[in-house]
Protein backbone atom coordinates (compact mmCIF):
# COMPACT_ATOMS: atom_id res chain seq x y z
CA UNK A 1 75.30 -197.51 6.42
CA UNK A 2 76.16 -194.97 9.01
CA UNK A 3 76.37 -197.92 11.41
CA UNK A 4 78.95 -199.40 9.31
CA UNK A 5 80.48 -196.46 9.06
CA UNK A 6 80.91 -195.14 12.26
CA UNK A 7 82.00 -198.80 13.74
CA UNK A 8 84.78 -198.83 11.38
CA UNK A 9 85.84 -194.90 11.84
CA UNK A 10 85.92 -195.85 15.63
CA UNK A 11 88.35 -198.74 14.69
CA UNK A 12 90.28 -196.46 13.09
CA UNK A 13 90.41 -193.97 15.25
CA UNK A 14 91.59 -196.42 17.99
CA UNK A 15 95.14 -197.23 16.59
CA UNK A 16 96.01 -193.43 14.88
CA UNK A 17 98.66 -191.53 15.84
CA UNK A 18 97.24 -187.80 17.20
CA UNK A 19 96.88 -185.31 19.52
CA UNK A 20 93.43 -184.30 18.87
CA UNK A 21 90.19 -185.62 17.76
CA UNK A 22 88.22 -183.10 15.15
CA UNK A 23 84.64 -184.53 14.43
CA UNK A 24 83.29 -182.96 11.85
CA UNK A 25 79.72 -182.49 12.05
CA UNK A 26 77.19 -185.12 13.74
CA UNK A 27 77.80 -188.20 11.31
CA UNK A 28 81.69 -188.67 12.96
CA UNK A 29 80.86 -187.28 16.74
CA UNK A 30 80.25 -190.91 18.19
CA UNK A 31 83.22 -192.49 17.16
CA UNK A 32 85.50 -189.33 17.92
CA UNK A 33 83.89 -189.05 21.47
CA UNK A 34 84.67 -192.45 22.99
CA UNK A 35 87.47 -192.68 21.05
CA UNK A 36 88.74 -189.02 22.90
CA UNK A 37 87.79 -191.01 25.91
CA UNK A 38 89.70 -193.31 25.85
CA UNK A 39 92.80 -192.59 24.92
CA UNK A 40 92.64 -189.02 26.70
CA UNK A 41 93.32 -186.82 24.24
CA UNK A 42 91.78 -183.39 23.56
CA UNK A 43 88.31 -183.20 21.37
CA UNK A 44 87.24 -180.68 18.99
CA UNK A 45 83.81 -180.19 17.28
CA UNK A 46 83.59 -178.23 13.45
CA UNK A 47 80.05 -177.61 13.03
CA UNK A 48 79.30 -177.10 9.33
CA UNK A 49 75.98 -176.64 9.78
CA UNK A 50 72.72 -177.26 12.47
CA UNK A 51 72.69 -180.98 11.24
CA UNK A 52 69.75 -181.54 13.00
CA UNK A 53 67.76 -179.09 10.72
CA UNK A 54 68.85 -180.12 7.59
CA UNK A 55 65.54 -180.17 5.24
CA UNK A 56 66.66 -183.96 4.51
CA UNK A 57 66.46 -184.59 8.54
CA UNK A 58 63.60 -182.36 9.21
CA UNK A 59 61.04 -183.93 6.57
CA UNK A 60 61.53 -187.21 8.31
CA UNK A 61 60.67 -186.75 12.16
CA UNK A 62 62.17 -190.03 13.28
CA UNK A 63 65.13 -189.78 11.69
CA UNK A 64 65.48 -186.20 13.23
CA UNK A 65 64.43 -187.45 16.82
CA UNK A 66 67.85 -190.24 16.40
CA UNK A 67 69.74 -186.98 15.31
CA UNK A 68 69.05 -185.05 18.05
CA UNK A 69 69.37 -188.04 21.06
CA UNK A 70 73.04 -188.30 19.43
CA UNK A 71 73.31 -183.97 19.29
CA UNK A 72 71.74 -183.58 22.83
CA UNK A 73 74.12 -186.88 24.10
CA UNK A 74 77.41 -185.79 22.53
CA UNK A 75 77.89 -182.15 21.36
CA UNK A 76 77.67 -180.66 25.78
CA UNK A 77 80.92 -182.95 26.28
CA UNK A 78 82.69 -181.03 23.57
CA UNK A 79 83.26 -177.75 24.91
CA UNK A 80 86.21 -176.71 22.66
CA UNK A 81 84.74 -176.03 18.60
CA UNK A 82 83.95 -173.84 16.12
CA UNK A 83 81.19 -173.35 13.34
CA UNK A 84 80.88 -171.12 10.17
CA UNK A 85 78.58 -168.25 11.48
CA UNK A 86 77.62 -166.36 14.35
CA UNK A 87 73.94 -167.83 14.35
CA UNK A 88 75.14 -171.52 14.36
CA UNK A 89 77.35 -170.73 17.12
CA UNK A 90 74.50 -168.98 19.22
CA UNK A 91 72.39 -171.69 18.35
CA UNK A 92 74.82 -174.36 19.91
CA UNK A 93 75.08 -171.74 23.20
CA UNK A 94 71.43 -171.41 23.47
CA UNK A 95 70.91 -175.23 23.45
CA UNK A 96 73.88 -177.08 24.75
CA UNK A 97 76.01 -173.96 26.92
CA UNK A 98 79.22 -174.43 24.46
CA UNK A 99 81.11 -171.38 23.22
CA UNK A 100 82.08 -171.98 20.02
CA UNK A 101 83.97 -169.70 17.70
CA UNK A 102 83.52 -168.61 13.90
CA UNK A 103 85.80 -169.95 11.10
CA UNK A 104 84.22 -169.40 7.51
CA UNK A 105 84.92 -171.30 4.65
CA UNK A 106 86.95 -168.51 2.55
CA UNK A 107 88.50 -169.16 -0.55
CA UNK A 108 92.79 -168.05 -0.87
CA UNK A 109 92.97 -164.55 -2.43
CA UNK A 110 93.33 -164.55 -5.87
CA UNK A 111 93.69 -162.36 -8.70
CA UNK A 112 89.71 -161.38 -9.93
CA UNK A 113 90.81 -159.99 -13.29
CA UNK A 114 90.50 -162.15 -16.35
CA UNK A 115 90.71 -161.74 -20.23
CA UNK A 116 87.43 -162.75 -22.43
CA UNK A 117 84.78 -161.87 -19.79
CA UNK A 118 81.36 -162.19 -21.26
CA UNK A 119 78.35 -159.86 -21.03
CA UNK A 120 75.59 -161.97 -21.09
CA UNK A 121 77.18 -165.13 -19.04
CA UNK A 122 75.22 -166.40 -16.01
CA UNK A 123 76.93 -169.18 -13.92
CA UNK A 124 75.43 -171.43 -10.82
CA UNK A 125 78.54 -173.18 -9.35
CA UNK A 126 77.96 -176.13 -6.62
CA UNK A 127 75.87 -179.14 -5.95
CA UNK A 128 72.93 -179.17 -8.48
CA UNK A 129 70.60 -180.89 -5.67
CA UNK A 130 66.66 -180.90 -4.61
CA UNK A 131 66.15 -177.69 -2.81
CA UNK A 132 68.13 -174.86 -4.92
CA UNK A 133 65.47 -173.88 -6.67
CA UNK A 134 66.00 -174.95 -10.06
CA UNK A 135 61.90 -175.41 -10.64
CA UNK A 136 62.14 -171.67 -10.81
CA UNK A 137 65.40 -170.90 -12.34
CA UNK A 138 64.90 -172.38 -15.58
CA UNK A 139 61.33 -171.41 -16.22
CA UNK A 140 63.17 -167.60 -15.75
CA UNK A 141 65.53 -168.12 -18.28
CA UNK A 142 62.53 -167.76 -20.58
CA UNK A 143 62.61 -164.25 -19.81
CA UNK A 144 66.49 -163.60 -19.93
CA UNK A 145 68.19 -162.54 -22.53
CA UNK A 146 71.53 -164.49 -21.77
CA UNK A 147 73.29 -167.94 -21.47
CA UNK A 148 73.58 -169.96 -18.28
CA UNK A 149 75.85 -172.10 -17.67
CA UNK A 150 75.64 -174.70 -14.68
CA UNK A 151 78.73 -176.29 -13.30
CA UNK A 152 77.85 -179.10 -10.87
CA UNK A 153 75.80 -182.55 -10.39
CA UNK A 154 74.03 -184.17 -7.99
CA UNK A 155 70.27 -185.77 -7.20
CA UNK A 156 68.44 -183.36 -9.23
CA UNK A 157 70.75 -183.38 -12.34
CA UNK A 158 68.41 -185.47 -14.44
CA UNK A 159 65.05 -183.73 -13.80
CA UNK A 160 67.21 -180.01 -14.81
CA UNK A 161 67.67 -181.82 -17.77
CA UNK A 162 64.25 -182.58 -18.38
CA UNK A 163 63.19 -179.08 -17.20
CA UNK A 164 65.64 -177.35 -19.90
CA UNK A 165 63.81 -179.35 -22.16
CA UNK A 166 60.15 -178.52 -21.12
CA UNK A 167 60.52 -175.05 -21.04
CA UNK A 168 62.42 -174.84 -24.32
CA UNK A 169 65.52 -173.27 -23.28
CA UNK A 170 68.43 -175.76 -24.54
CA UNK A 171 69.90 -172.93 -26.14
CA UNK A 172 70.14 -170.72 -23.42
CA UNK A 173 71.34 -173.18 -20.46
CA UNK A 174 73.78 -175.25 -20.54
CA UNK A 175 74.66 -178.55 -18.18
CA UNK A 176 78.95 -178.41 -17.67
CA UNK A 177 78.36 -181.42 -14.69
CA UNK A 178 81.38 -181.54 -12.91
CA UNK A 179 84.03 -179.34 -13.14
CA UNK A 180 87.35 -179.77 -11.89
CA UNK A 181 88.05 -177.06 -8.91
CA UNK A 182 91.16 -175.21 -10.82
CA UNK A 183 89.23 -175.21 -13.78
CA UNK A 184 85.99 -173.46 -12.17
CA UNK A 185 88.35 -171.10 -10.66
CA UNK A 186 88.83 -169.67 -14.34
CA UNK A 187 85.25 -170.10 -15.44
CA UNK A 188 83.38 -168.32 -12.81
CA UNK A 189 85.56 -164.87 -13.41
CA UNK A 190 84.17 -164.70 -17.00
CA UNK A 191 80.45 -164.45 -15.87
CA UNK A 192 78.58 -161.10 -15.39
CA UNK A 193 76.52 -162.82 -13.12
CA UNK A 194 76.23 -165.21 -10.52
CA UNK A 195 72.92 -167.27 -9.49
CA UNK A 196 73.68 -168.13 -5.54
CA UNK A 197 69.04 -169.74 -5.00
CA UNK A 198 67.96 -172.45 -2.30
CA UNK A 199 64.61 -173.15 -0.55
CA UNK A 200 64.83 -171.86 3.02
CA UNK A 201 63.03 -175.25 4.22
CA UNK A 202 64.66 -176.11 7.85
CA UNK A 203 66.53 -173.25 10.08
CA UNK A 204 70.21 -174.53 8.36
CA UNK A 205 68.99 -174.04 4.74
CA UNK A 206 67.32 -170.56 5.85
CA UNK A 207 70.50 -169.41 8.32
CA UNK A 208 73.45 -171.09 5.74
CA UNK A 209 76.35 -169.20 4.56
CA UNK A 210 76.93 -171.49 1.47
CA UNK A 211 80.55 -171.15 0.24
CA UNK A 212 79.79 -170.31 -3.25
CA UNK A 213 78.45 -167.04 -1.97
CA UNK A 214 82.26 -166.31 -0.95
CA UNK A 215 83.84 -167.61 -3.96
CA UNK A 216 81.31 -165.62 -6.64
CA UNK A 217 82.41 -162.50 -4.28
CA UNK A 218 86.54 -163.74 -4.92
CA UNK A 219 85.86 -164.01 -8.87
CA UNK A 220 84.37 -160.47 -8.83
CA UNK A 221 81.15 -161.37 -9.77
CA UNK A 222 78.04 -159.57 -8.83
CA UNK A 223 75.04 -162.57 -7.79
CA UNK A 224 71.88 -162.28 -7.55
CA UNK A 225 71.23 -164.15 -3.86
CA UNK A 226 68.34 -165.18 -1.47
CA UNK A 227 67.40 -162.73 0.97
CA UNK A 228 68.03 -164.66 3.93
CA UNK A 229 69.52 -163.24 7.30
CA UNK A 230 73.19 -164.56 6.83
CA UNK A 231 73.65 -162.95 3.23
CA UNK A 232 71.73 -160.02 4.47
CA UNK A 233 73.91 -159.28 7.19
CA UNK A 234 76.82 -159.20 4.94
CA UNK A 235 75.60 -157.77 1.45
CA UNK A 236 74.37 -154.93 4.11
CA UNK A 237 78.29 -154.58 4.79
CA UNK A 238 79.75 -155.09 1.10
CA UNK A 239 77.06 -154.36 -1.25
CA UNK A 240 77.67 -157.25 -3.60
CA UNK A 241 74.81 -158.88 -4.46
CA UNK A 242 71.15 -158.27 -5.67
CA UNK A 243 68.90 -160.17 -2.86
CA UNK A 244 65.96 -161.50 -3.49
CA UNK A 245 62.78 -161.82 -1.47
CA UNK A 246 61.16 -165.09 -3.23
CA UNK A 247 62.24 -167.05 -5.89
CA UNK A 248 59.62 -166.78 -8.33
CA UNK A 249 60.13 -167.15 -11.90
CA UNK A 250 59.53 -163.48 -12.17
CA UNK A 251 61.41 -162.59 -9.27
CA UNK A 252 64.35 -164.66 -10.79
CA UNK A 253 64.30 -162.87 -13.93
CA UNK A 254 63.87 -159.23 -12.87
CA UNK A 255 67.06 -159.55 -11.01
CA UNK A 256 69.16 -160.99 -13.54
CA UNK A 257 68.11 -158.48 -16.23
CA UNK A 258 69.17 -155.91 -13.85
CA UNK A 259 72.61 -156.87 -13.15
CA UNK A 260 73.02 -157.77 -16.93
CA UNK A 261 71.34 -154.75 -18.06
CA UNK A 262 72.43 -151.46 -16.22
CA UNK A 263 76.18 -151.08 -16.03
CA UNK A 264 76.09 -148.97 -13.48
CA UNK A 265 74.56 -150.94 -10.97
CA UNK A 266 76.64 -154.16 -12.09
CA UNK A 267 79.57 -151.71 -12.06
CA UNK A 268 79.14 -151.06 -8.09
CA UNK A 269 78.24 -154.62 -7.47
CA UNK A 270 81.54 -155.67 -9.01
CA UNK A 271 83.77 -153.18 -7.92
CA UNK A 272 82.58 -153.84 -4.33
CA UNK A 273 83.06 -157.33 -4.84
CA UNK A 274 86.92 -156.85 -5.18
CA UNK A 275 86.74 -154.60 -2.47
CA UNK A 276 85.15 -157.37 0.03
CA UNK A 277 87.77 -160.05 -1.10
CA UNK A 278 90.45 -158.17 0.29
CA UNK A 279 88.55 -158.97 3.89
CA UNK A 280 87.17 -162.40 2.93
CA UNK A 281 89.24 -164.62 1.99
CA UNK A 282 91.53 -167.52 3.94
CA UNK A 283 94.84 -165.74 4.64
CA UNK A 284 93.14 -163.92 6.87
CA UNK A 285 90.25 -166.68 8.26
CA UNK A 286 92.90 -169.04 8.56
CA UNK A 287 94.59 -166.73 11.70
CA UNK A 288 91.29 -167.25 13.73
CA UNK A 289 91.84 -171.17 13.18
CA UNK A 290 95.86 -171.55 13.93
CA UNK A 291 94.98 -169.14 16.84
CA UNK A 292 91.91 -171.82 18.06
CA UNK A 293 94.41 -174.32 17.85
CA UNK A 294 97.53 -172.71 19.76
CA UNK A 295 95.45 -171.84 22.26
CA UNK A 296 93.73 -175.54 22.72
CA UNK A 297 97.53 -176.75 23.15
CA UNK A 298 98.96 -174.34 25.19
């Protein structure tokens, strides 16, 4: 497939009309490169993530040894880029001598203030995949008094179903699937509480700055997060989340009652939330990207 792929985005490439070639992640650097190449133009690389330690790269060694010929081959002859945190970029120093810059996903500034908020609404917004913890996130629900609501789909859809079932919580969670982007924009505001859980398996799950985190902090709604270094570093700063050192069932629940429970705390959380969104959101990321840009074509 990715052979396929990448033959035909080379094609295409080829016979396009542009200045600049932007490859996005590994998966599109091949084709961009040569195609850069050889039609001398200028070559960018947006690094979502450390591709290479993705947990579905790392638990299969020779498909991570391809990755990282292709990484090791390709990412040194792009020296102009940019990634979406400070470790990713360090990384990339450390390893290939590039100096890439920071540009976060942000979501625009919008108004946080809705009608019809509910006390006892949990949301988890985004892909509902292997890896974010839902073994333990359900099983907690047992021990919440509140509703969940999950607005996503993805590989591990059907076994949350059958988990919801198992540990006898249909009437407390509820499965939304996919939700149209405008319309999540207005659901997410009328939660108390936010569920932002993933395994840390591989050094891009455990260093990831996941974009929900930014857009539960937009809706003004407190979450209750992994304690891992990139959300540290930030709730450390704004003060808008409850993190978590495991993700234990118990764990899980003990920080959810919390927010829902004691208004002051939830009060803080929230009010610092609208605080932070004033700083993160795109109309002011987006300068540091038109800036990358004027400066790769002056």
């Amino acid at each position: 497939m990715y052979l396929e792929f990448n033959l035909r985005l080379f094609l295409h490439l080829l016979f396009i009309s542009t200045d600049c070639y932007v490859s996005i992640d590994l998966d599109t650097i091949i084709p961009n490169y040569f195609a850069s190449v050889l039609r001398k133009k200028k070559r960018v690389y947006d690094a979502h993530e450390l591709f290479t330690e993705l947990k579905e790269i790392v638990i299969r060694p020779t498909i991570q040894k391809a990755w990282l010929k292709i990484e090791r081959f390709a990412v040194p002859k792009f020296t102009h880029g940019y990634t979406v945190n400070e470790f990713i970029a360090a990384e990339l120093a450390r390893k290939y001598r590039v100096e890439y810059g920071v540009v976060r996903n942000l979501p625009k500034l919008m108004k946080a203030e809705v009608d019809g908020k509910e006390d006892r609404l949990i949301i988890y917004q985004g892909a509902v995949n292997e890896g974010r913890s839902f073994e333990t996130l359900i099983p907690a629900m047992k021990d919440v008094d509140a509703k969940m609501i999950i607005c996503g789909d993805g590989n591990f859809f059907n076994q949350v179903i059958e988990l919801i079932k198992k540990e006898g919580v249909e009437e407390k969670v509820e499965l939304l699937g996919m939700v149209p982007p405008d319309e999540l924009k207005k659901i997410t505001p009328t939660a108390r509480v936010a569920v932002m859980l993933f395994e840390g398996t591989g050094l891009n799950q455990y260093q990831s700055l996941a974009n929900r985190f930014f857009d539960y902090i937009m809706a003004g709604v407190p979450q209750v997060c992994v304690n891992y270094p990139q959300y540290k570093i930030l709730n450390e700063q704004y003060n808008v989340a409850s993190l978590i050192s495991d993700t234990s069932p118990a764990t899980i629940a003990h920080a959810l009652n919390n927010v829902l429970d004691d208004d002051v705390y939830y009060n803080t959380l929230r009010n610092n939330c609208l605080i932070a969104r004033e700083d993160l959101n795109w109309q002011n990321e987006e300068k540091i990207l038109l800036d990358f840009y004027e400066r790769l074509f002056s």
